[in-house]
C-alpha atoms as a PDB file:
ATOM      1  CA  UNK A   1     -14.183  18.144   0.477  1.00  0.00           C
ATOM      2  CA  UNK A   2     -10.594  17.142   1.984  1.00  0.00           C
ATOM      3  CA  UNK A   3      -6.949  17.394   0.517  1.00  0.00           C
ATOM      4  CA  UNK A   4      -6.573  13.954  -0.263  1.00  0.00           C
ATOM      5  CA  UNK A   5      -4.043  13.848   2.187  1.00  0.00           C
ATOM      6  CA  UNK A   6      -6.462  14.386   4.860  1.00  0.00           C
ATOM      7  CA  UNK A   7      -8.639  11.360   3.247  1.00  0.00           C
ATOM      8  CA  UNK A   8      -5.982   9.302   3.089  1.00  0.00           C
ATOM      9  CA  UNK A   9      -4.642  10.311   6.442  1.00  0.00           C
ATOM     10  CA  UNK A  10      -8.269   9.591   8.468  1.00  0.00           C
ATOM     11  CA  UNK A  11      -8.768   6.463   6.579  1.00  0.00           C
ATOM     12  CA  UNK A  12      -5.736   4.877   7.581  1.00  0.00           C
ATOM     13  CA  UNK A  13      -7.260   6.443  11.271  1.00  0.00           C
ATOM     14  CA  UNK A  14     -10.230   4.069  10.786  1.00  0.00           C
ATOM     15  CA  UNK A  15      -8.599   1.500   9.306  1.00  0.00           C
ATOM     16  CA  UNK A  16      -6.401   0.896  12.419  1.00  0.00           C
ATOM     17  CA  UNK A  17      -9.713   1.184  14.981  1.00  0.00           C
ATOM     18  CA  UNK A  18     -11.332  -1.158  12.655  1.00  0.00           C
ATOM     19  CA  UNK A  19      -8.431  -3.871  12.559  1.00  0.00           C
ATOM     20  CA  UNK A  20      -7.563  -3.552  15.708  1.00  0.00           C
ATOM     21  CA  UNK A  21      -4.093  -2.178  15.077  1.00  0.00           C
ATOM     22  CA  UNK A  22      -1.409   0.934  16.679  1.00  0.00           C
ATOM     23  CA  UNK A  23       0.437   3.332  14.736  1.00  0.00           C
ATOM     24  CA  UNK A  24       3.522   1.716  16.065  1.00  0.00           C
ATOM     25  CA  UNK A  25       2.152  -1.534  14.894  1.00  0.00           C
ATOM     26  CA  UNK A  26       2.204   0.064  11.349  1.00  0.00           C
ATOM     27  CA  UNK A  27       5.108   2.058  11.586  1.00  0.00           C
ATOM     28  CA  UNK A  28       6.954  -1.028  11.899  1.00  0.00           C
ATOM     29  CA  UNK A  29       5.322  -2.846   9.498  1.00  0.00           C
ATOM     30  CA  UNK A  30       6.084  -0.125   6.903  1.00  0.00           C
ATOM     31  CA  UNK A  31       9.346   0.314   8.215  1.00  0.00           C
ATOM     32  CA  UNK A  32       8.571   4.226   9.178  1.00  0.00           C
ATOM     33  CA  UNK A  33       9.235   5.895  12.301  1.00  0.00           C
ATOM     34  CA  UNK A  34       6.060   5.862  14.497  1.00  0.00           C
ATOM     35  CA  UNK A  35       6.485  10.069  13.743  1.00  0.00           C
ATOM     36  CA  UNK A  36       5.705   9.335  10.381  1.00  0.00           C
ATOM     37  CA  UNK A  37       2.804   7.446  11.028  1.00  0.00           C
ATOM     38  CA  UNK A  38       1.554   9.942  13.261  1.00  0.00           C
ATOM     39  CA  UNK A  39       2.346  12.877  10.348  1.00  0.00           C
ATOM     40  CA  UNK A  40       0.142  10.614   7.957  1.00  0.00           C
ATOM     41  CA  UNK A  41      -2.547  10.150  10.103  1.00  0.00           C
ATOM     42  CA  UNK A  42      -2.855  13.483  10.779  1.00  0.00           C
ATOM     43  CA  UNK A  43      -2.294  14.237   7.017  1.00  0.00           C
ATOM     44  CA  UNK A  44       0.676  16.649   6.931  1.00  0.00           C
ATOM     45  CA  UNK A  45       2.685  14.156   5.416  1.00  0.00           C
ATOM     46  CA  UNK A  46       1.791  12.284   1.709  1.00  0.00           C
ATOM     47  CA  UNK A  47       2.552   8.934   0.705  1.00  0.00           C
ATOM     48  CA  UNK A  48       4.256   7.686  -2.255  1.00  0.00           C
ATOM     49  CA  UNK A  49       2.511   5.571  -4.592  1.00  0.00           C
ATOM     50  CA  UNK A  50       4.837   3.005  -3.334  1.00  0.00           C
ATOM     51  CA  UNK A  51       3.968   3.631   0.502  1.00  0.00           C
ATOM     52  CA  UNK A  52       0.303   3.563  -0.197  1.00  0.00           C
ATOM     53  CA  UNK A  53       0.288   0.449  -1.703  1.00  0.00           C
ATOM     54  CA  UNK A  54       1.697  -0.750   1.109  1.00  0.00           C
ATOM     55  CA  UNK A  55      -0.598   0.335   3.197  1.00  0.00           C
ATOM     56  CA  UNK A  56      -3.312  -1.756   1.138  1.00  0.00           C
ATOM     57  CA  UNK A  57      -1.426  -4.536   1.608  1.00  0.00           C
ATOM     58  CA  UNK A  58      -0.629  -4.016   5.386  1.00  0.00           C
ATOM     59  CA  UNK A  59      -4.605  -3.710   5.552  1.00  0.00           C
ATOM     60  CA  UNK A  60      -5.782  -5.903   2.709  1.00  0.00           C
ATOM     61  CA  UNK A  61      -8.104  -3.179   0.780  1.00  0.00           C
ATOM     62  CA  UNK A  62      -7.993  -0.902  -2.570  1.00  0.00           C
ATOM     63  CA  UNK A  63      -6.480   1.922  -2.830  1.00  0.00           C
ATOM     64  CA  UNK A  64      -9.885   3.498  -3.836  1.00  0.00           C
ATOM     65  CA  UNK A  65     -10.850   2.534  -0.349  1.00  0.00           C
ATOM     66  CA  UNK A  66      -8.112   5.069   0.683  1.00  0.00           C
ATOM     67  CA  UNK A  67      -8.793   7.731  -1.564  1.00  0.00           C
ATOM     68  CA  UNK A  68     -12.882   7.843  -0.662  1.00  0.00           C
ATOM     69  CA  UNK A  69     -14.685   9.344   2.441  1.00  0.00           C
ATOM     70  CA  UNK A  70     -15.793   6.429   5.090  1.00  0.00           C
ATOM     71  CA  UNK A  71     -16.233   9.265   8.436  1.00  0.00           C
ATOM     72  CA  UNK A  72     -20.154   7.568   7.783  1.00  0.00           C
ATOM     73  CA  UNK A  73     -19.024   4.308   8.692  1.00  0.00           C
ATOM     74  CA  UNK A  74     -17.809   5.659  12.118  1.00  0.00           C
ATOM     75  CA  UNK A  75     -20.739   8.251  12.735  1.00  0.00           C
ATOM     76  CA  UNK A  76     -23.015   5.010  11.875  1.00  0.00           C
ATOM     77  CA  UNK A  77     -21.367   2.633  14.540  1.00  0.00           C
ATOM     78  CA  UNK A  78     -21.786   5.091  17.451  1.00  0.00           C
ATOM     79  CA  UNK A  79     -25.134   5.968  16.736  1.00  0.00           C
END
């Protein structure tokens, strides 16, 4: 199993593919540096409680949806 970082990190990874949207798209959203984004993504950087909410609400999910393993739902799209 992943840090949660990592988790968090790759689901915000498949999030964006799956909406459609850019890092930089978030990073300004957020109001982060597209760094940042880049840092989370890759998960050597952790969000608040505060930033992860708002990443829900940039996306429109739980934060359980963060939290949880969804790799499958890639592997099962390209098979």
């Amino acid at each position: 199993m992943k840090n949660l970082n990592a988790t968090i990190g790759e689901n915000i990874r498949i999030a964006l593919a799956k909406q459609g949207f850019t890092q930089a798209e978030l990073a300004i959203n957020l109001g982060f540096g597209k760094n940042t984004i880049s840092e989370i993504t890759k998960g050597w950087r952790s969000l608040s409680a505060t930033e992860l909410v708002r990443v829900t609400e940039f996306f429109g999910t739980s934060i359980t949806w963060f939290t949880e393993e969804h790799i499958s739902e890639i592997q099962n799209k390209a098979a």
